[in-house]
N, C-alpha and C. Protein backbone atom coordinates (compact mmCIF):
# COMPACT_ATOMS: atom_id res chain seq x y z
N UNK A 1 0.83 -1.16 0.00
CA UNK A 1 0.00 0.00 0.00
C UNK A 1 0.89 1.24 0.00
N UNK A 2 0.70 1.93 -1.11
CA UNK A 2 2.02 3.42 -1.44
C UNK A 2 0.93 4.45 -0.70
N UNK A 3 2.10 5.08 0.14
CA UNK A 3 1.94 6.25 1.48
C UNK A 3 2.14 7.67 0.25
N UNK A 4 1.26 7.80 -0.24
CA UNK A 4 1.28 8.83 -1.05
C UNK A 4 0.78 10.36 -0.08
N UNK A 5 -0.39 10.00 0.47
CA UNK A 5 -1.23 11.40 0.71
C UNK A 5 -0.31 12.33 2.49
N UNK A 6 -0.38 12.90 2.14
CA UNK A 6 -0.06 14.22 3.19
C UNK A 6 -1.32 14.98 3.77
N UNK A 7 -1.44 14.86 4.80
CA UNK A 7 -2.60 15.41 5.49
C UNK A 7 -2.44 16.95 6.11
N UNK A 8 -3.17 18.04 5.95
CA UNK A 8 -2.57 19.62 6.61
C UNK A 8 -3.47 19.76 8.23
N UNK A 9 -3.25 19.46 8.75
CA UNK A 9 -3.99 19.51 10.30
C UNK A 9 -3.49 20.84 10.91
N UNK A 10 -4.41 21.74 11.40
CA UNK A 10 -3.52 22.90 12.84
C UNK A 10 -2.07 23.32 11.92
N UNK A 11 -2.37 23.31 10.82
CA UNK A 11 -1.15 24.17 9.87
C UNK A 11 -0.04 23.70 10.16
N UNK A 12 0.01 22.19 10.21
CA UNK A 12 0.89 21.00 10.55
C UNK A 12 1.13 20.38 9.52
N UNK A 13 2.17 20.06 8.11
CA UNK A 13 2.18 18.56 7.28
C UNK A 13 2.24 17.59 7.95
N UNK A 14 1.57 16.69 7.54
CA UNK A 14 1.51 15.26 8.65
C UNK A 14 1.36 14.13 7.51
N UNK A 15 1.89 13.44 7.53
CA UNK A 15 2.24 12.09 6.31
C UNK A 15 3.73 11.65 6.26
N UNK A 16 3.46 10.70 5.15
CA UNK A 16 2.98 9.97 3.76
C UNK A 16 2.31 9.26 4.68
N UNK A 17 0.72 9.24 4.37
CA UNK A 17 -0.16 7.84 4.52
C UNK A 17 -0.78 7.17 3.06
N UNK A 18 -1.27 6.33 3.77
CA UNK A 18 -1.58 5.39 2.46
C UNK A 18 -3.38 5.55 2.66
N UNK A 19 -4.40 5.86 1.58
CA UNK A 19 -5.49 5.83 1.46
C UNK A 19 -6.82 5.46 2.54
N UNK A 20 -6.19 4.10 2.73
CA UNK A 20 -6.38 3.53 4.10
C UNK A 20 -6.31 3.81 5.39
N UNK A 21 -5.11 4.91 5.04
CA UNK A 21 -4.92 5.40 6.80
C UNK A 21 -5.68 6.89 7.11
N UNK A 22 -5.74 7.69 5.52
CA UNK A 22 -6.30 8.54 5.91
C UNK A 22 -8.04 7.99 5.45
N UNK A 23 -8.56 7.46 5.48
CA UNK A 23 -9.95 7.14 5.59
C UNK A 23 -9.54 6.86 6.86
N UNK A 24 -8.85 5.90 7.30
CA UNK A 24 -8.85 5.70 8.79
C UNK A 24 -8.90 6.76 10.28
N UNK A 25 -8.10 7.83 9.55
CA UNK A 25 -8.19 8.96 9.92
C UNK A 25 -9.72 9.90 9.90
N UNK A 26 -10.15 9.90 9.21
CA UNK A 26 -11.69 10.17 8.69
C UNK A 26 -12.65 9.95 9.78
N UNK A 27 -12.55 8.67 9.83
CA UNK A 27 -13.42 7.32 10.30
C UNK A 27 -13.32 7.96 12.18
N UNK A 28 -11.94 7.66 12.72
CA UNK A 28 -11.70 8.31 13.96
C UNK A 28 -11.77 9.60 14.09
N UNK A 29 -12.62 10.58 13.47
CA UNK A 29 -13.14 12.07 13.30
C UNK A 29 -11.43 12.91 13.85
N UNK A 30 -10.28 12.44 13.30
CA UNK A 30 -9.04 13.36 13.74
C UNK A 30 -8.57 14.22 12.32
N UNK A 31 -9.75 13.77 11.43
CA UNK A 31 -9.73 14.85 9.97
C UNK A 31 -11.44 14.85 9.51
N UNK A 32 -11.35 15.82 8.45
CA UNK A 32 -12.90 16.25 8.18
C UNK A 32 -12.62 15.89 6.54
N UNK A 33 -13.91 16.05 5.94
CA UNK A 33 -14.73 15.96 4.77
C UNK A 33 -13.76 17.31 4.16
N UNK A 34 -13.30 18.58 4.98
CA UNK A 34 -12.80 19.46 4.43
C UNK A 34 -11.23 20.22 4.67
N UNK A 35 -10.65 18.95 5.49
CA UNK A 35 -9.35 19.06 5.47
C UNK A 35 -8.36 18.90 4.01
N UNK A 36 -7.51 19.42 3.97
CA UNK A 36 -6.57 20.04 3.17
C UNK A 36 -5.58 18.64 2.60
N UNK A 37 -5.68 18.24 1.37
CA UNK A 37 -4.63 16.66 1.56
C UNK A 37 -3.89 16.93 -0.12
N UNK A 38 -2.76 16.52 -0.05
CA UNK A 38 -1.97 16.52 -0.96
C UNK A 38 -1.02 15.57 -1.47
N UNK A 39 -1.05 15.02 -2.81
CA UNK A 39 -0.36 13.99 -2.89
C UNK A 39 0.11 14.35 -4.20
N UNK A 40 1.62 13.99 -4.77
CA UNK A 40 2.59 14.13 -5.93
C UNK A 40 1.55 14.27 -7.27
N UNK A 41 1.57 15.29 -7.85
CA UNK A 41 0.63 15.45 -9.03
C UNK A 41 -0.07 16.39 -8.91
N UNK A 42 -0.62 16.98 -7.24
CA UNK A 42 -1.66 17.92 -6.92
C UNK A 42 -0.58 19.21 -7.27
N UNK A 43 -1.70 20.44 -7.69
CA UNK A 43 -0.67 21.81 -7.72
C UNK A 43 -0.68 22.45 -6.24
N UNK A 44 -1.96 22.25 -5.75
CA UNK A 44 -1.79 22.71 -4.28
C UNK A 44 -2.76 21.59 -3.61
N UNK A 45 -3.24 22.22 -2.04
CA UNK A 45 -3.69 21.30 -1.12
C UNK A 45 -5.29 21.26 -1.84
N UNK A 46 -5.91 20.36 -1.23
CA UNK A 46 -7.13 20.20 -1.71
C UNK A 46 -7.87 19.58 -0.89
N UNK A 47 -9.56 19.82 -0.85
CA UNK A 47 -10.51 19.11 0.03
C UNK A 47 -10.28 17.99 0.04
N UNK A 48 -10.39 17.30 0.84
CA UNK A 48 -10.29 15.77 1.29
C UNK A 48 -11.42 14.74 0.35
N UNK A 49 -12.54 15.61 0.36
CA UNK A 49 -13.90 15.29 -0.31
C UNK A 49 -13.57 14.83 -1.83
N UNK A 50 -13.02 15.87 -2.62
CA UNK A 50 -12.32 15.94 -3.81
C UNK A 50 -11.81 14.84 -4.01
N UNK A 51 -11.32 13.97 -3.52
CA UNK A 51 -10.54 12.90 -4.06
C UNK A 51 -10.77 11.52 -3.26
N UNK A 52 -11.65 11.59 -2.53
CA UNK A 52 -12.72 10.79 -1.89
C UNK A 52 -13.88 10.28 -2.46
N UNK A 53 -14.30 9.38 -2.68
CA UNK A 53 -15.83 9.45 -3.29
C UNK A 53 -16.62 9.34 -2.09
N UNK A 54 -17.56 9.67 -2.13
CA UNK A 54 -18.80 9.51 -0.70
C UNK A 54 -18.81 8.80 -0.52
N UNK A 55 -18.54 7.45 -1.14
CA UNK A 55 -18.61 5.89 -0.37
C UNK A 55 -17.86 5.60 0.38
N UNK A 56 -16.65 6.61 -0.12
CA UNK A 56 -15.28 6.38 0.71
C UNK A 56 -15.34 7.37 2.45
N UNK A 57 -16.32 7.83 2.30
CA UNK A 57 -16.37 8.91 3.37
C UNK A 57 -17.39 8.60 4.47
N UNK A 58 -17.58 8.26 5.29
CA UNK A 58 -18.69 8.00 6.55
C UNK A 58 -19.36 9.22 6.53
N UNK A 59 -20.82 9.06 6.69
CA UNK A 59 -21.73 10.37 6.61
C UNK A 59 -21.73 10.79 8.11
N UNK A 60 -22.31 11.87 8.46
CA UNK A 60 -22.14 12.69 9.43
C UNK A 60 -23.02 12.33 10.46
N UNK A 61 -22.48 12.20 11.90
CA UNK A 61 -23.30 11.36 12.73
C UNK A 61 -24.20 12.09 13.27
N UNK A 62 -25.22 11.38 13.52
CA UNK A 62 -26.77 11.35 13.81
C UNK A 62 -27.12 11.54 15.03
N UNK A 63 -26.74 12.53 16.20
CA UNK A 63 -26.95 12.22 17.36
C UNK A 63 -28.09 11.39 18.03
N UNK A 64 -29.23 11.88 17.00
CA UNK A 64 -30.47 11.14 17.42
C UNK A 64 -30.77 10.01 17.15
N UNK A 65 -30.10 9.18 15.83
CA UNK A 65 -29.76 7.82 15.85
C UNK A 65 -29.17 6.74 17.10
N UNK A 66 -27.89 7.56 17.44
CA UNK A 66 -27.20 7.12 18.57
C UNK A 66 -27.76 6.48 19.51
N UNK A 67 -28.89 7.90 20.06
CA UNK A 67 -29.45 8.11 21.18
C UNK A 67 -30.55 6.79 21.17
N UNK A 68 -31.19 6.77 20.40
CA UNK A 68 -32.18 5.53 20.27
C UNK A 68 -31.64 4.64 19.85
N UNK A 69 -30.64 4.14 18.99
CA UNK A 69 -29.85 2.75 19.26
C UNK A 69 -29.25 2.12 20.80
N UNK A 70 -28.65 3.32 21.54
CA UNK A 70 -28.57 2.55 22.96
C UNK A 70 -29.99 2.58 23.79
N UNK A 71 -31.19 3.16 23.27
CA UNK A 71 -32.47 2.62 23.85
C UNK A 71 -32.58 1.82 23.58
N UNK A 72 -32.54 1.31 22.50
CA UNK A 72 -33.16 0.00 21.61
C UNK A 72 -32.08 -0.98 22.54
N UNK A 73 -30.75 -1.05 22.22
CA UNK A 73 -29.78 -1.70 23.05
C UNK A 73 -30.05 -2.13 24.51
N UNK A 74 -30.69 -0.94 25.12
CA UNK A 74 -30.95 -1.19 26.79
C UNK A 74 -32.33 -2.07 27.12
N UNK A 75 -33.22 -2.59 25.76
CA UNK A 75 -34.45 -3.04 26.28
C UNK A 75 -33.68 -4.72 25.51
N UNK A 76 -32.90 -4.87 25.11
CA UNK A 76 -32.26 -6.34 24.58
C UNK A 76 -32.12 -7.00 26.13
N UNK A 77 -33.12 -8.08 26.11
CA UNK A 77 -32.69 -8.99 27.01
C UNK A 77 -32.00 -9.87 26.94
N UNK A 78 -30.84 -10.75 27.90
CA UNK A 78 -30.21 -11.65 27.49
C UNK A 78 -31.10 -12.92 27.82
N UNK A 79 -32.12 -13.37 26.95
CA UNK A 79 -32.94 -14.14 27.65
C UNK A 79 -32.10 -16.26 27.75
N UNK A 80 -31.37 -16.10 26.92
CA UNK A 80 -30.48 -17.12 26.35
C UNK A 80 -29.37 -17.47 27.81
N UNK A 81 -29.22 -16.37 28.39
CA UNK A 81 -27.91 -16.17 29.03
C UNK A 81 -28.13 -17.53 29.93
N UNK A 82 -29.31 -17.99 30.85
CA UNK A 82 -28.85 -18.76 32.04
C UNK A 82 -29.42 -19.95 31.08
N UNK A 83 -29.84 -20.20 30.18
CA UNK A 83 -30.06 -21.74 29.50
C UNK A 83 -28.35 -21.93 28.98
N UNK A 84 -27.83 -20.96 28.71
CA UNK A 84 -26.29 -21.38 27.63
C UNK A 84 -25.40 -21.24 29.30
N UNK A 85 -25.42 -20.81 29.87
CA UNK A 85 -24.38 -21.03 30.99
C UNK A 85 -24.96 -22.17 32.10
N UNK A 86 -26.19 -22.69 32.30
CA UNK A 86 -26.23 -24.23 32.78
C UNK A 86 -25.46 -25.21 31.93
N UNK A 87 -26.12 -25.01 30.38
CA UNK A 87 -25.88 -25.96 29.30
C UNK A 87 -24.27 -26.25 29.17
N UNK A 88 -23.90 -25.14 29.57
CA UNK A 88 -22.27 -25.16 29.14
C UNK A 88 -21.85 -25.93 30.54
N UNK A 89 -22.44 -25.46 31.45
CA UNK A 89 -21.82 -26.08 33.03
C UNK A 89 -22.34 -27.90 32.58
N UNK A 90 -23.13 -27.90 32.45
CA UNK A 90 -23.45 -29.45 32.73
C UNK A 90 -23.77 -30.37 31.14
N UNK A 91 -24.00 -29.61 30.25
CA UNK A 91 -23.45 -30.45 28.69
C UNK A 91 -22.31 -30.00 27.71
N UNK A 92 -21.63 -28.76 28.36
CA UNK A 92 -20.26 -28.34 27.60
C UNK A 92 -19.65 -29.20 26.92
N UNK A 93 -19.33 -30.55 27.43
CA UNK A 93 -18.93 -31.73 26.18
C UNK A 93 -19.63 -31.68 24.86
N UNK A 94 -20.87 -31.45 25.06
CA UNK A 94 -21.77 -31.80 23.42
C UNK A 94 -22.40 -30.59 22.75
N UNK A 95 -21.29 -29.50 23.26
CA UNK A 95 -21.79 -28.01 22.49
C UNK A 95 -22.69 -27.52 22.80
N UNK A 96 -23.76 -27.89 23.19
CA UNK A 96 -25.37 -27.57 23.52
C UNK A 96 -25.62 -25.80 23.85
N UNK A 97 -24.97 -25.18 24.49
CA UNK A 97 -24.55 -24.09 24.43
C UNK A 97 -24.41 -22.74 23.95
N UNK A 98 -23.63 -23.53 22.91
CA UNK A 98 -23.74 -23.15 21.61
C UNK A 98 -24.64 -22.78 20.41
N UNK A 99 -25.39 -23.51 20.50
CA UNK A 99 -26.01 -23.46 19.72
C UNK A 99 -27.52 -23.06 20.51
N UNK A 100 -27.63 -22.92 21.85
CA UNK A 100 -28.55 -21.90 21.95
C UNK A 100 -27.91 -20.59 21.97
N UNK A 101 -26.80 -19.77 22.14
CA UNK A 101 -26.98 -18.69 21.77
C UNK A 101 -26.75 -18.67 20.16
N UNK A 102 -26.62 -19.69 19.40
CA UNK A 102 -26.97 -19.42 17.63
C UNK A 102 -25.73 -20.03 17.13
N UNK A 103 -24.42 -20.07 17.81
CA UNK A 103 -23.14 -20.62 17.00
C UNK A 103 -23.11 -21.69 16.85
N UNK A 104 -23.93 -22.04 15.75
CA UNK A 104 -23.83 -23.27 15.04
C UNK A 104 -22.31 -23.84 14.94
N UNK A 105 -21.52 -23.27 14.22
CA UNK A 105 -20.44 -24.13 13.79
C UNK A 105 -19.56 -24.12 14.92
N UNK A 106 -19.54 -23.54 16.24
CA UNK A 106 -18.66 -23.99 17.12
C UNK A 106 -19.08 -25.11 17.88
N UNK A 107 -20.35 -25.27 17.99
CA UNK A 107 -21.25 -26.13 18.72
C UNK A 107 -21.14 -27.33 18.04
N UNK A 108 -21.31 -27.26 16.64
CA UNK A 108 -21.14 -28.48 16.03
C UNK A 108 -19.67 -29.05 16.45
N UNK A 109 -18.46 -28.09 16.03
CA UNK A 109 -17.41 -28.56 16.16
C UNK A 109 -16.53 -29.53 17.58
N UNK A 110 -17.58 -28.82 18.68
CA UNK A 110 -17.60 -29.26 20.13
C UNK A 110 -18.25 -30.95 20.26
N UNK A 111 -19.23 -30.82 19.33
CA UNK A 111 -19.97 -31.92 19.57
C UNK A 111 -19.63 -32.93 18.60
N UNK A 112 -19.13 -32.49 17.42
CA UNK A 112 -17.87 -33.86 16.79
C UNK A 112 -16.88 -34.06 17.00
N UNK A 113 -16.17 -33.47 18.04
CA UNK A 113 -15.39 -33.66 18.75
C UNK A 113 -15.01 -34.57 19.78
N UNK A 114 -16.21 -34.58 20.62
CA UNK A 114 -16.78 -35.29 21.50
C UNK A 114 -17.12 -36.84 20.56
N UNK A 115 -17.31 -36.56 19.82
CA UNK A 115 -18.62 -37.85 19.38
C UNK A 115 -17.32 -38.29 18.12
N UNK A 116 -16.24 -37.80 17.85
CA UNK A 116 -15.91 -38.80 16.97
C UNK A 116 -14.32 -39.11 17.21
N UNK A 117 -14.35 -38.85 18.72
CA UNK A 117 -13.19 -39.25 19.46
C UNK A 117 -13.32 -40.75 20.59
N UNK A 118 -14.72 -40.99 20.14
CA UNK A 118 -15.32 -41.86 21.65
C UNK A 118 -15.70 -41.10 23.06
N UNK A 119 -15.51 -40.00 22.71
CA UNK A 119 -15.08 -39.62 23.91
C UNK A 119 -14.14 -38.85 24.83
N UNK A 120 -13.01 -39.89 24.24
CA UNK A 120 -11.64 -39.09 24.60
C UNK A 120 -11.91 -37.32 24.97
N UNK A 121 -12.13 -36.77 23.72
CA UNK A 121 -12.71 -35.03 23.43
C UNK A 121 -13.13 -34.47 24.54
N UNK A 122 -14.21 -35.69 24.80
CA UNK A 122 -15.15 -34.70 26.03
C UNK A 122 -14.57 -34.22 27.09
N UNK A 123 -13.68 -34.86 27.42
CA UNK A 123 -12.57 -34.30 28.62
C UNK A 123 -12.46 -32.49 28.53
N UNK A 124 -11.71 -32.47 27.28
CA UNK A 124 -11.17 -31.10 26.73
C UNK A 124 -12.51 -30.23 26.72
N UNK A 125 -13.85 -30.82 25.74
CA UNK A 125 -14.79 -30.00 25.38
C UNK A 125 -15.13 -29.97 26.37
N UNK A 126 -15.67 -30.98 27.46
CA UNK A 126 -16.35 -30.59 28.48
C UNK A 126 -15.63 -29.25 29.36
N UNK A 127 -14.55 -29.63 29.40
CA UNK A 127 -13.45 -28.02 30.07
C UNK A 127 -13.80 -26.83 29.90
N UNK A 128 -13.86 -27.02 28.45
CA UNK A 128 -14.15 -25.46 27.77
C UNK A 128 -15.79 -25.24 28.15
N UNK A 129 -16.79 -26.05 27.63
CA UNK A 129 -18.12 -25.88 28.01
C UNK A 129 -18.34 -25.59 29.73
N UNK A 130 -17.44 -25.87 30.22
CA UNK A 130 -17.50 -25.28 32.00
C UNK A 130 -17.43 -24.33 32.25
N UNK A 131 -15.90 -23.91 31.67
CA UNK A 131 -15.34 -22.18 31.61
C UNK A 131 -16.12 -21.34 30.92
N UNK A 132 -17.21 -21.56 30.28
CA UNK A 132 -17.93 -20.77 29.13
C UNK A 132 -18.96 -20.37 30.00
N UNK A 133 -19.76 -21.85 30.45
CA UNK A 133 -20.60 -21.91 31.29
C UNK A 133 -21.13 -20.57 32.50
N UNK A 134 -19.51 -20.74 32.76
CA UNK A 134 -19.43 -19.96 34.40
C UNK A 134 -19.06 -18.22 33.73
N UNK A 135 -18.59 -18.48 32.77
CA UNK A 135 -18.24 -17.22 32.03
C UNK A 135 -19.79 -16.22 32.27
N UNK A 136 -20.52 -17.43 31.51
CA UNK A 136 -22.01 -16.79 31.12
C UNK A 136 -22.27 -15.93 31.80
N UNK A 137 -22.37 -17.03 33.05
CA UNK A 137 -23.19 -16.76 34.55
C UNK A 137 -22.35 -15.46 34.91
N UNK A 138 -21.37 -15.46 34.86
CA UNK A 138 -20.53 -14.38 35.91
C UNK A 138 -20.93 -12.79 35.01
N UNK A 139 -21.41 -12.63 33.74
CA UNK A 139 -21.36 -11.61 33.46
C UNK A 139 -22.37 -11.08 33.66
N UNK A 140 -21.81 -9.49 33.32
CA UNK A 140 -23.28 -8.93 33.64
C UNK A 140 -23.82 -8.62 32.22
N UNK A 141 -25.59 -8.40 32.91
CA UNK A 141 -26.16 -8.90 31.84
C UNK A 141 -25.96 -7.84 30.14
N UNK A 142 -25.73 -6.43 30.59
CA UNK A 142 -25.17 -5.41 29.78
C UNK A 142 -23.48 -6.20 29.17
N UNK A 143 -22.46 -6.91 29.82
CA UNK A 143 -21.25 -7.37 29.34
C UNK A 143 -22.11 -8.37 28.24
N UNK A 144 -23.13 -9.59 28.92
CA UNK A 144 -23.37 -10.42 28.04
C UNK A 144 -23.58 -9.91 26.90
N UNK A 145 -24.44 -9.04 26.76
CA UNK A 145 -25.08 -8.89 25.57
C UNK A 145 -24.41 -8.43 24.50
N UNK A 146 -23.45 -6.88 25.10
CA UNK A 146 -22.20 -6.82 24.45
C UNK A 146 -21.50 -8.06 23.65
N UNK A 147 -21.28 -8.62 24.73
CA UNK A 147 -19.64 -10.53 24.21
C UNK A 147 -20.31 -11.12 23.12
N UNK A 148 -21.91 -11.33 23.82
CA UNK A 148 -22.40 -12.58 22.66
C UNK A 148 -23.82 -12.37 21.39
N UNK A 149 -24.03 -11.42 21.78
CA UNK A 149 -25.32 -11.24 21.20
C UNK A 149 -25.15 -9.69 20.05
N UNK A 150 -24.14 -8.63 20.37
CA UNK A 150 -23.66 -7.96 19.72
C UNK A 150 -22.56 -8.05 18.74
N UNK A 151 -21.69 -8.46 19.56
CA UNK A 151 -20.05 -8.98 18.88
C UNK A 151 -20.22 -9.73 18.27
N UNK A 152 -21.05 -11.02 18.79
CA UNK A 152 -21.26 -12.47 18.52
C UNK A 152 -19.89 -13.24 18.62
N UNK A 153 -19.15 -12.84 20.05
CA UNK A 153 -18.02 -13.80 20.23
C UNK A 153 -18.34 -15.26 20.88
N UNK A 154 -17.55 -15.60 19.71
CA UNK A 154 -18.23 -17.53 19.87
C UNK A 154 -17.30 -18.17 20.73
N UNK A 155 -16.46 -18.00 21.11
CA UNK A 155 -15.40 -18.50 22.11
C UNK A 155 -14.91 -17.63 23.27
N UNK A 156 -15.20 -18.50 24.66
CA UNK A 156 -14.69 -17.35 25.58
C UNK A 156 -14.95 -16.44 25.74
């Protein structure tokens, strides 16, 4: 990735970044839609916009979106939470878990594991389905929802 662009911040040159970094820059609001950017070919500095396409640019945030997405967020129950942290405490060997909060393919993977080892597996899976288990239980219900139901982290 060629670090072409130069960014003008607080009447600062700041670069060579690469496309990527200044969208990245963008993205973390530490440049605007109308900051000053220059790269080999330009005669002088130029809007950021200019050589951006709008797809490339995040639109301008919505305070009132925000505001009612963490309403919407605060009425999400974790209703899953104490069926997947028993399940994990006492069937963690056979994925079960899993696949009530929706992760199919880890659940599966837990449970052919188990099932096409004899057994052997369940030792290990059952381990992990314990620690998951108690994981569940121990969070709170705002962390849960965050870990598993937002993120959708399937492990741990």
């Amino acid at each position: 990735m060629e670090k072409e662009w130069f960014v003008a911040k607080s009447g600062v040159r700041l670069g060579p970044f690469s496309s990527e970094e200044v969208k990245g820059l963008l993205i973390q609001g530490e440049i605007s839609n109308s900051t000053k950017v220059w790269k080999k070919g330009l005669v002088d500095w130029e809007d950021l916009s200019v050589h951006f396409s709008k797809a490339d640019i995040p639109p301008p945030i919505n305070i009132n979106n925000i505001a009612s997405e963490n309403q919407n967020l605060k009425k999400v129950k974790p209703e899953n939470k104490l069926a997947a942290g028993l399940c994990g405490i006492f069937l963690g060997a056979f994925g079960i878990h899993k696949f009530v909060l929706g992760f199919s393919t880890p659940g599966l993977i837990m449970l052919l594991t188990t099932m096409l080892t004899c057994g052997v597996g369940a030792l290990v899976m059952g381990t992990i389905g314990l620690i998951e288990g108690i994981i569940y239980l121990a969070k709170s219900d705002e962390d849960f929802i965050q870990n598993y139901i937002i993120d959708k982290k399937q492990w741990f």
